[in-house]
Protein backbone atom coordinates (compact mmCIF):
# COMPACT_ATOMS: atom_id res chain seq x y z
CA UNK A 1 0.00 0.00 0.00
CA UNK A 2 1.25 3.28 -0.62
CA UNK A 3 1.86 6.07 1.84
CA UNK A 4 -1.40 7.68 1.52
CA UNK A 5 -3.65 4.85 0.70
CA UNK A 6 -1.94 3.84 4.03
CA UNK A 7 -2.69 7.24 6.31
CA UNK A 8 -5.97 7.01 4.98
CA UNK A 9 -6.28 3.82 6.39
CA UNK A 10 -4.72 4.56 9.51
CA UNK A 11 -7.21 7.44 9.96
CA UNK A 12 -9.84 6.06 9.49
CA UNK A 13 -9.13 2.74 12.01
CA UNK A 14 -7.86 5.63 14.53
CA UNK A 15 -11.11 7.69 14.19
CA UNK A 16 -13.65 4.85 14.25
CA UNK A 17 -11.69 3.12 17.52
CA UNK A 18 -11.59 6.78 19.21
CA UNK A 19 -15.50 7.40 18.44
CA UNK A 20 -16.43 4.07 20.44
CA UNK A 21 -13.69 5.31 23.51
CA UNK A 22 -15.12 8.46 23.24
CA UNK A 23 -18.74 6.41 23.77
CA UNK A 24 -17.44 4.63 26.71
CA UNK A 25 -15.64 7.20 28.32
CA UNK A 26 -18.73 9.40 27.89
CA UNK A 27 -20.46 6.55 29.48
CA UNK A 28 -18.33 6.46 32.78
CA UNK A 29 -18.38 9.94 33.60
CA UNK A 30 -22.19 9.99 33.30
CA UNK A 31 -22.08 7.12 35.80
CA UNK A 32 -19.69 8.83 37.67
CA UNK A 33 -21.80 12.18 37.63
CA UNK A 34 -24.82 9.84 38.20
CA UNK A 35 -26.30 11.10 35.51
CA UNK A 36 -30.36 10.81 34.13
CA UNK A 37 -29.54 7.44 32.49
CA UNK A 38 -33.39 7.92 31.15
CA UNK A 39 -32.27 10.76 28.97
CA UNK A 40 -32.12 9.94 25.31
CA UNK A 41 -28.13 10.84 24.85
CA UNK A 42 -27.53 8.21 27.73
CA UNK A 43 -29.65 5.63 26.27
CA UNK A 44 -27.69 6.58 22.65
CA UNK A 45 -24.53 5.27 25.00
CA UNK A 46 -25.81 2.09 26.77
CA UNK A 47 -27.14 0.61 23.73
CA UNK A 48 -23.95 1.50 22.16
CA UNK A 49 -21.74 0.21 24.42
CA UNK A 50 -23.74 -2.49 26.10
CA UNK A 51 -22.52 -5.11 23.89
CA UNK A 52 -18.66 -5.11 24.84
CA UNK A 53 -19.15 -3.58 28.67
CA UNK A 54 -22.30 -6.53 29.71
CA UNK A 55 -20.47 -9.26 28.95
CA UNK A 56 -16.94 -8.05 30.41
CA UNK A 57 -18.94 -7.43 33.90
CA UNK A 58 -19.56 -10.57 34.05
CA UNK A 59 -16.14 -11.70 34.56
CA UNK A 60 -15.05 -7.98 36.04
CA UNK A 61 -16.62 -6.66 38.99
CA UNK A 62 -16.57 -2.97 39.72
CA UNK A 63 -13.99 -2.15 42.37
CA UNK A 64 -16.75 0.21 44.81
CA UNK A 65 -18.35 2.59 42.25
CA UNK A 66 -15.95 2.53 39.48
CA UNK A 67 -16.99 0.23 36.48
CA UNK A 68 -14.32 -1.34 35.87
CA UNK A 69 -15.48 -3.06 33.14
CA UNK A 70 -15.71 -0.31 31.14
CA UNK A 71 -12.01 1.04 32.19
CA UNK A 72 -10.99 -2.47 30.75
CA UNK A 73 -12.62 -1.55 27.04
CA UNK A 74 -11.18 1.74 27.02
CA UNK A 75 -7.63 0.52 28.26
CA UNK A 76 -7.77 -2.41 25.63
CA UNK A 77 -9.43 -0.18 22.70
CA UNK A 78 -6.74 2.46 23.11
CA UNK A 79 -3.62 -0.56 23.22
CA UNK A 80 -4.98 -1.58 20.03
CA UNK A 81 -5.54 1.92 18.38
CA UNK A 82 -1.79 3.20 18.90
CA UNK A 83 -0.57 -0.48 18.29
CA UNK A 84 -2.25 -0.50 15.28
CA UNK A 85 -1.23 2.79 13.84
CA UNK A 86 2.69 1.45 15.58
CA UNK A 87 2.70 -1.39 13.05
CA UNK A 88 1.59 1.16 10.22
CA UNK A 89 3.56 3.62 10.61
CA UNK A 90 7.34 3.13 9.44
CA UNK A 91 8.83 3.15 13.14
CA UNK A 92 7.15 1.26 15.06
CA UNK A 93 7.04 1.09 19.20
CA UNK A 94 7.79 -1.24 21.65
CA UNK A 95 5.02 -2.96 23.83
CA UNK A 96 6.61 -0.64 26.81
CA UNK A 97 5.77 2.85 24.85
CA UNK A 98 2.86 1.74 23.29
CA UNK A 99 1.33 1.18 26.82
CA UNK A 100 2.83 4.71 28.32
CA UNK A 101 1.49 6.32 24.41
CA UNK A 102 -2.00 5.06 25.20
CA UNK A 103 -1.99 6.28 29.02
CA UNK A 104 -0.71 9.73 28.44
CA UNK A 105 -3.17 9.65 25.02
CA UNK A 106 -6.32 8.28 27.59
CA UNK A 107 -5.83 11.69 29.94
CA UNK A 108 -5.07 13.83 27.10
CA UNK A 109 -8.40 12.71 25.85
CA UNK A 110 -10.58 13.12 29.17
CA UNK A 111 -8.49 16.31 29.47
CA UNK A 112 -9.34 17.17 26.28
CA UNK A 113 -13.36 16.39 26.65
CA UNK A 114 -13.60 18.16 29.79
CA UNK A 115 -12.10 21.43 28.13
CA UNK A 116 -14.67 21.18 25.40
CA UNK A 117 -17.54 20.45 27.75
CA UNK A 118 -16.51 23.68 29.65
CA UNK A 119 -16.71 25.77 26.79
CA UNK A 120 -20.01 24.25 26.01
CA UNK A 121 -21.25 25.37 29.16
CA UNK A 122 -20.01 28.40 29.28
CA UNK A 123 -21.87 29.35 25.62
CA UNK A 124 -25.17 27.37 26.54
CA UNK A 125 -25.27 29.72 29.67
CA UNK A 126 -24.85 32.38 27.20
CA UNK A 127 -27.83 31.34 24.63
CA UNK A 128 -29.15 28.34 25.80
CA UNK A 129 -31.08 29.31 28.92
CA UNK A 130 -34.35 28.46 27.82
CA UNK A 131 -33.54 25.74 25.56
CA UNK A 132 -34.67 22.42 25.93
CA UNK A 133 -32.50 19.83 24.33
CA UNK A 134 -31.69 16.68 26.25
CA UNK A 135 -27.62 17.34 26.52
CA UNK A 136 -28.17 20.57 28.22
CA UNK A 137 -28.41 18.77 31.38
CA UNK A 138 -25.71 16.35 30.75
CA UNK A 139 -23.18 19.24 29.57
CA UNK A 140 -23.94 21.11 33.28
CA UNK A 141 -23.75 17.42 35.33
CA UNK A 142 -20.55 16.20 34.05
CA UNK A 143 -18.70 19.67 34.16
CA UNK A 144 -19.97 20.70 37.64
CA UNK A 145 -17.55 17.84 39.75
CA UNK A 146 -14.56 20.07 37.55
CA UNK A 147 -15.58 23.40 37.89
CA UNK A 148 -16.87 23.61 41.86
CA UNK A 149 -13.49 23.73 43.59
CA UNK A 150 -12.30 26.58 41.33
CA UNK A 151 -16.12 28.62 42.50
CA UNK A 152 -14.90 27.53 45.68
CA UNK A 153 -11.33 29.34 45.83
CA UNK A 154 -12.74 31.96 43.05
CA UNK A 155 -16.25 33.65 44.29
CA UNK A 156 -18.24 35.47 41.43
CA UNK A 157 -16.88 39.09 40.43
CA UNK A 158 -19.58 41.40 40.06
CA UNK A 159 -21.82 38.28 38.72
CA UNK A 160 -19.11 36.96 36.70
CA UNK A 161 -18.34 33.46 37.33
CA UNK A 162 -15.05 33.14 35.99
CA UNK A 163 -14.57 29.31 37.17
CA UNK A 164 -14.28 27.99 33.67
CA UNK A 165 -11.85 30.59 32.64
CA UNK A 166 -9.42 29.05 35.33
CA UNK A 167 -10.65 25.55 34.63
CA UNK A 168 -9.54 25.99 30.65
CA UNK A 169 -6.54 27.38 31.82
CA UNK A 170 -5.05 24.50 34.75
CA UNK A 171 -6.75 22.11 31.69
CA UNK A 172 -4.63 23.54 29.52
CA UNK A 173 -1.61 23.47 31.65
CA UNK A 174 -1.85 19.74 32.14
CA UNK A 175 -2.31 19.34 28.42
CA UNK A 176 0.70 21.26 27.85
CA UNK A 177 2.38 19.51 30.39
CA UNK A 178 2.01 15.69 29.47
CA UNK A 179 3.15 17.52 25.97
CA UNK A 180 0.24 17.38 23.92
């Protein structure tokens, strides 16, 4: 294959393998935020990822309220998705920095979904007030754990809460930090 026919393919094993980690992860927090699981965007996520996380709980039990089972999936999805694109590329890793690759790329990636979530909350606060679309909710649940301790040590200015601001930035910070 040539080197584009092979990027191509790369990309597009890379994107559909990070879609159904992005589903998963997506699926934890919400558990972790206990989140509405009768809203329609949850229900989009169990029936997605039912079929790989039922069957692992059967043989791995949650460690107290942590589903491990789906930590497994995204662990094993994300091996596979950098040692996939390892073998494809020309210079290929080791098993040793394919596992620390798919770590640091795991925490970018909940880094990275909790800085877009922010900013989604911050404009729906903006122009979404009276909407009534079922991921309003689900945008304000999962960011609230991540934003309260910076409304804690940083009160409202004149009405301003500018919590997010200093959210984006320590996300931001960590991003830069694990180098991504």
């Amino acid at each position: 294959m040539n080197g584009s026919g092979t990027n191509a393919f790369s990309f597009l094993i890379g994107t559909l393998i990070d879609l159904y980690i992005t589903a998963v992860l997506l699926r934890l927090l919400l558990q972790w935020v206990r989140a509405d699981f009768y809203n329609p965007v949850c229900q989009f996520l169990v029936k997605v990822t039912n079929p790989v996380i039922i069957p692992l709980r059967r043989v791995i039990p949650p460690i107290w309220k942590l589903d491990t089972a789906s930590v497994v999936v995204i662990l094993a999805l994300e091996i596979a998705s950098v040692w996939i694109a390892s073998r494809i590329s020309s210079a290929p890793m080791d098993f040793g920095q394919i596992i620390a690759f798919s770590l640091v790329k795991l925490f970018a990636a909940v880094l990275m979904t909790y800085f877009f979530l922010i900013i989604a909350s911050v404009i729906l606060s903006w122009v979404g007030a009276r909407m009534r679309h079922p991921t309003i909710p689900l945008v304000y649940q999962l960011t609230e754990p991540v934003l309260a301790p910076f409304r804690k040590l940083i009160p409202p200015i004149a009405g301003l809460d500018l919590s997010p601001l200093f959210a984006l930035i320590a996300i931001r910070f960590l991003l830069l930090l694990i180098g991504w």
